[in-house]
Every structure is written in structure tokens, then in C-alpha cells.
C-alpha atoms as a PDB file:
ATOM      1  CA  UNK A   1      96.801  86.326  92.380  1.00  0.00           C
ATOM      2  CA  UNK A   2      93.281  85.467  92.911  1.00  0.00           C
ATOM      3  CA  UNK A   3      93.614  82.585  94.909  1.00  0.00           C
ATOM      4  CA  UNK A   4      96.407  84.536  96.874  1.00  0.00           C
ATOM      5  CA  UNK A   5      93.967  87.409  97.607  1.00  0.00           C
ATOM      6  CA  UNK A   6      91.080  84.676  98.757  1.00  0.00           C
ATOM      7  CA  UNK A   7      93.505  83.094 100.764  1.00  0.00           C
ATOM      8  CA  UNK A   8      94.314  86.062 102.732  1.00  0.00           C
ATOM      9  CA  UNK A   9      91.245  87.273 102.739  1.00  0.00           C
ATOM     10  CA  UNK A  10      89.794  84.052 104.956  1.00  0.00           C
ATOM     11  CA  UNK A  11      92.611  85.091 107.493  1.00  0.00           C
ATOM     12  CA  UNK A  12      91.814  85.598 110.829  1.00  0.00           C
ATOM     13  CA  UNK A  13      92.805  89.048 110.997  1.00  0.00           C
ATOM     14  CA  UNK A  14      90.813  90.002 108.135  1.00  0.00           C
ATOM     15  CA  UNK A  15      88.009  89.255 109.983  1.00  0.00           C
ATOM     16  CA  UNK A  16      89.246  90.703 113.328  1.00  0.00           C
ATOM     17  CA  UNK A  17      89.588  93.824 111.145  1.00  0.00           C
ATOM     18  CA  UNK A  18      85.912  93.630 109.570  1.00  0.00           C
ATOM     19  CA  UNK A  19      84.542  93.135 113.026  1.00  0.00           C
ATOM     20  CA  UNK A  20      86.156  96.541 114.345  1.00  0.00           C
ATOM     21  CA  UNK A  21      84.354  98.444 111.767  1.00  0.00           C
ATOM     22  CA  UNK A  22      87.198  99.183 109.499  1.00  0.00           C
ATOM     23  CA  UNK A  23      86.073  99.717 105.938  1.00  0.00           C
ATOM     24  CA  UNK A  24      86.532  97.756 102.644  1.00  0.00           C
ATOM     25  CA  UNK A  25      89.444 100.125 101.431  1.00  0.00           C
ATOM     26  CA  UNK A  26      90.976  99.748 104.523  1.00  0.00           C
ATOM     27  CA  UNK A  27      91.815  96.815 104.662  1.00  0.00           C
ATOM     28  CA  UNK A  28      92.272  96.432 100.604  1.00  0.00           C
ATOM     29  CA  UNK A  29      95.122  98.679 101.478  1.00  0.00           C
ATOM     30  CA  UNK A  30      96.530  97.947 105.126  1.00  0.00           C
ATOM     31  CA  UNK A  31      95.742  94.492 105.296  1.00  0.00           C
ATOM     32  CA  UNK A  32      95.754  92.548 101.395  1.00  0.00           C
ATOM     33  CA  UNK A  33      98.045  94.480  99.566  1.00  0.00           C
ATOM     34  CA  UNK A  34     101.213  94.594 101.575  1.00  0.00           C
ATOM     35  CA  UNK A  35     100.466  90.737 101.910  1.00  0.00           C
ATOM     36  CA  UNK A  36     100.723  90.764  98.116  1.00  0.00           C
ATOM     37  CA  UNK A  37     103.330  92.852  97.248  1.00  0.00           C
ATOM     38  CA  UNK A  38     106.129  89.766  98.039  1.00  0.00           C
ATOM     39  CA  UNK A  39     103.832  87.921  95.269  1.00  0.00           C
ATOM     40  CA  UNK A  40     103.518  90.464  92.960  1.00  0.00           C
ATOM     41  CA  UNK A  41     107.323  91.591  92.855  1.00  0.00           C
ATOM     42  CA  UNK A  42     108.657  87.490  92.485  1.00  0.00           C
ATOM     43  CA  UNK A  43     105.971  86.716  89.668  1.00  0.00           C
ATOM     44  CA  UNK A  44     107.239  89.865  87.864  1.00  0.00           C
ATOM     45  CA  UNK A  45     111.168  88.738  88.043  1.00  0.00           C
ATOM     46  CA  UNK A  46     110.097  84.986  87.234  1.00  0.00           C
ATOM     47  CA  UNK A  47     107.960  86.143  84.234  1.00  0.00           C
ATOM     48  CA  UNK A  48     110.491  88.927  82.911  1.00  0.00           C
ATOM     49  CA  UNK A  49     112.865  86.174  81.581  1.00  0.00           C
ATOM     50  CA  UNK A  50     109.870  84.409  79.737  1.00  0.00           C
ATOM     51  CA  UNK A  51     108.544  87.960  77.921  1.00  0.00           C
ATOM     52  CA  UNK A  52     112.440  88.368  76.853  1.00  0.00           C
ATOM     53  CA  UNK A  53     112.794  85.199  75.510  1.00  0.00           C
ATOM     54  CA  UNK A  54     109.459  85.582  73.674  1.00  0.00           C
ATOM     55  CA  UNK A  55     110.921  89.569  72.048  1.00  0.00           C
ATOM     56  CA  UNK A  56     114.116  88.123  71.103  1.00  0.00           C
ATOM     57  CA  UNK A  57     112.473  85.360  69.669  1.00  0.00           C
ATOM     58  CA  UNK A  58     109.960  87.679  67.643  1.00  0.00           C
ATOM     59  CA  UNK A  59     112.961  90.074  66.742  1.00  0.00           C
ATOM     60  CA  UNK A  60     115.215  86.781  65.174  1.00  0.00           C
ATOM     61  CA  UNK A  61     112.620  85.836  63.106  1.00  0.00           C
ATOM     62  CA  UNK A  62     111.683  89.365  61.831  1.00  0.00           C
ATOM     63  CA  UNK A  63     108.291  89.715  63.302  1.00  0.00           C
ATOM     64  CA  UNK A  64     109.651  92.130  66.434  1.00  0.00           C
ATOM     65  CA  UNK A  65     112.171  95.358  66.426  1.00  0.00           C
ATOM     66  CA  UNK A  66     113.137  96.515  63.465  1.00  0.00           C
ATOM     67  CA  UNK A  67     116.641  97.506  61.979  1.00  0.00           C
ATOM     68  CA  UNK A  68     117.203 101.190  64.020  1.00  0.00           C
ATOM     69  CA  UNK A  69     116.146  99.610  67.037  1.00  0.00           C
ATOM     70  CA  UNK A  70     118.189  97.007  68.843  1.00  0.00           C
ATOM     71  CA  UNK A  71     117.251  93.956  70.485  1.00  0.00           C
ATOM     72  CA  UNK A  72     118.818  90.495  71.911  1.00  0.00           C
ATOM     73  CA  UNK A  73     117.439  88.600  68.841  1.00  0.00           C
ATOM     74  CA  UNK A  74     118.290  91.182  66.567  1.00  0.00           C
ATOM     75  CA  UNK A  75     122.018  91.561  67.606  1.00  0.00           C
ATOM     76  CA  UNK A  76     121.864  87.469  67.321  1.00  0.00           C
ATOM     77  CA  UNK A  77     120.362  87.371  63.906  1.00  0.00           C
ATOM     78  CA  UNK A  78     122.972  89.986  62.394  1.00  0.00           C
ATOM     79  CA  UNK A  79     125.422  87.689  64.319  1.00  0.00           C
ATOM     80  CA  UNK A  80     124.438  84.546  62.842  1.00  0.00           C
ATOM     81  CA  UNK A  81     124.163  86.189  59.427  1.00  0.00           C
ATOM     82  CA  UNK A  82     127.751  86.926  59.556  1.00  0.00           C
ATOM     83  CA  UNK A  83     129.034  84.463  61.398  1.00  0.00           C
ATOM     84  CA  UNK A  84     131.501  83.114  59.123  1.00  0.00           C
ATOM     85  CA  UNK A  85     133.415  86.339  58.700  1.00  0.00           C
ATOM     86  CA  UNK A  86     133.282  86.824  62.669  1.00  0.00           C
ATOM     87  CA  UNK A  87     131.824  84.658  65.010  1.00  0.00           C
ATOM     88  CA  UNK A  88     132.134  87.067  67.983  1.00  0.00           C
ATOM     89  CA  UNK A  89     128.927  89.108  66.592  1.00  0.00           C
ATOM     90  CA  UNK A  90     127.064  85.778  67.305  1.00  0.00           C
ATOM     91  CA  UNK A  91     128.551  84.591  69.986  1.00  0.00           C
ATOM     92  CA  UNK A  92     128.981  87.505  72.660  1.00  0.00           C
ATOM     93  CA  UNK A  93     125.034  88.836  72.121  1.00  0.00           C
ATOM     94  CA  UNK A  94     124.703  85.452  72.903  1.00  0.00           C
ATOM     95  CA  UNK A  95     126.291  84.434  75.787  1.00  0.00           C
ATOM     96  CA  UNK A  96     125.308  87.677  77.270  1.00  0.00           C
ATOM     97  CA  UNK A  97     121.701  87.128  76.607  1.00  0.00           C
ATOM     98  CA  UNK A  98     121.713  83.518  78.505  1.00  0.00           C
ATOM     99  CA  UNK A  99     123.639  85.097  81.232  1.00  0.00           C
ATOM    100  CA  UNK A 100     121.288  87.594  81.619  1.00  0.00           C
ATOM    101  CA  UNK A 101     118.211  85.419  81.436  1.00  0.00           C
ATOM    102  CA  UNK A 102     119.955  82.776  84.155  1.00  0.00           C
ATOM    103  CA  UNK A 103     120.957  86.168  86.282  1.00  0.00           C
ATOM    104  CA  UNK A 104     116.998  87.079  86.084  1.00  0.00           C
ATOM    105  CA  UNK A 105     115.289  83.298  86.668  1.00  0.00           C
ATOM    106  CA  UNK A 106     118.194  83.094  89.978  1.00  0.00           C
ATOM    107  CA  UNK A 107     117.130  86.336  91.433  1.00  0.00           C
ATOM    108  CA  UNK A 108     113.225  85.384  90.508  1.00  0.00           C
ATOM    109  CA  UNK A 109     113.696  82.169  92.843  1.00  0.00           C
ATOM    110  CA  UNK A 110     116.001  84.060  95.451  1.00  0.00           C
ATOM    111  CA  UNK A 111     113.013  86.132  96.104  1.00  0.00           C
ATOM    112  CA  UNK A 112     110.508  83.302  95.891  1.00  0.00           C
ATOM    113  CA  UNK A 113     113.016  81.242  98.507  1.00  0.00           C
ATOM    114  CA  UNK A 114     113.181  84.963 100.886  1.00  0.00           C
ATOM    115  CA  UNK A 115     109.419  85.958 100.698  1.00  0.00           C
ATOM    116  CA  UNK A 116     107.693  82.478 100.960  1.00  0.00           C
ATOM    117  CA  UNK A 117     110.044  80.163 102.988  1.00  0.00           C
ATOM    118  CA  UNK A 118     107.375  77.589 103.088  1.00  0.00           C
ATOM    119  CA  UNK A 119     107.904  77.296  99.516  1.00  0.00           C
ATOM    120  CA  UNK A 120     111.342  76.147  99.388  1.00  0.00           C
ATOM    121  CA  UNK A 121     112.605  73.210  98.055  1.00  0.00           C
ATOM    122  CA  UNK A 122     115.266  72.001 100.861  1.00  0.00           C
END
């Protein structure tokens, strides 16, 4: 974000906006911010995934949610746990888990691809 807001900052119309007089907020919030946004909103949907991962991973081990409270690697621990009497406690928590993880990194790079076209891979 930082080198983002330098970046933007060194613009030409960031100066052209300095030299008519227009003040620091001003163009914080006219000029930088909107310029941001398409950053802020595609590091949020590519880091989402990662901070899920990272629960469900806490919650399968024991360290996360606890028993009244459901998460992804809660429903997959009780899953695995009894797995042998039925396997569809494991194995629809988990499919739906990847699915939603995959559904969250494709819309993450969707965005990336829309916002920054100079930062596609073609």
C-alpha cells in the first residue's frame, strides 16, 4: 500500500493539484484514495482465503473455535473423527471448504485482472 500511495503520489496530477492550491485532505480524498480503493478491495479478496485457511487450521487442531461454535476445521475434525462410521461428515465440509477457497482466490485474481490490466498474465 505504501509504495502504491508513493507511486501515485509522484503523478502528474498530484502535482497539478498541489500547484492550484488544493489542500492536503483534498487530495488524500479526491485524488489517492479512489486510486486505491481497486488495491485495497483485490488485496482483501486475495488475503481472505489465506486468514480462512489459517482459522480452520487453528480450529482442527483445537487451538481456534470451540465446540458451540462452528467452523470449517471444526466440521472437518468431527468429520475425520468419525469417519469410519460416515465418511460424508468428512468429506462434504470438505469439498465445500476447497470450493469455497478456489471460488474466493478466482474472484481475488478476476478483480486483480479488471482493476490493473497491466498486471495480467496473457
Amino acid at each position: 500500500m505504501r509504495t502504491q500511495t508513493l507511486e501515485i503520489k509522484s503523478q502528474e496530477y498530484i502535482m497539478a493539484a498541489q500547484s492550484l492550491g488544493l489542500g492536503h485532505l483534498n487530495i488524500l480524498f479526491r485524488h489517492i484514495a479512489p486510486n486505491l480503493l481497486g488495491t485495497v478491495v483485490v488485496y482483501t479478496t486475495l488475503a481472505v482465503p489465506g486468514i480462512m485457511l489459517t482459522e480452520s487450521t487453528l480450529s482442527f487442531i483445537g487451538l481456534g473455535v470451540k465446540a458451540p461454535n462452528s467452523s470449517w476445521g471444526t466440521l472437518i475434525k468431527e468429520g475425520a473423527d468419525r469417519m469410519e462410521v460416515s465418511p460424508e461428515l468428512l468429506i462434504f465440509p470438505a469439498v465445500f471448504f476447497c470450493l469455497t477457497l478456489l471460488a474466493l482466490n478466482f474472484l481475488g485474481d478476476g478483480l486483480r485482472d479488471a482493476i490493473d490490466p497491466r498486471s495480467a498474465k496473457d
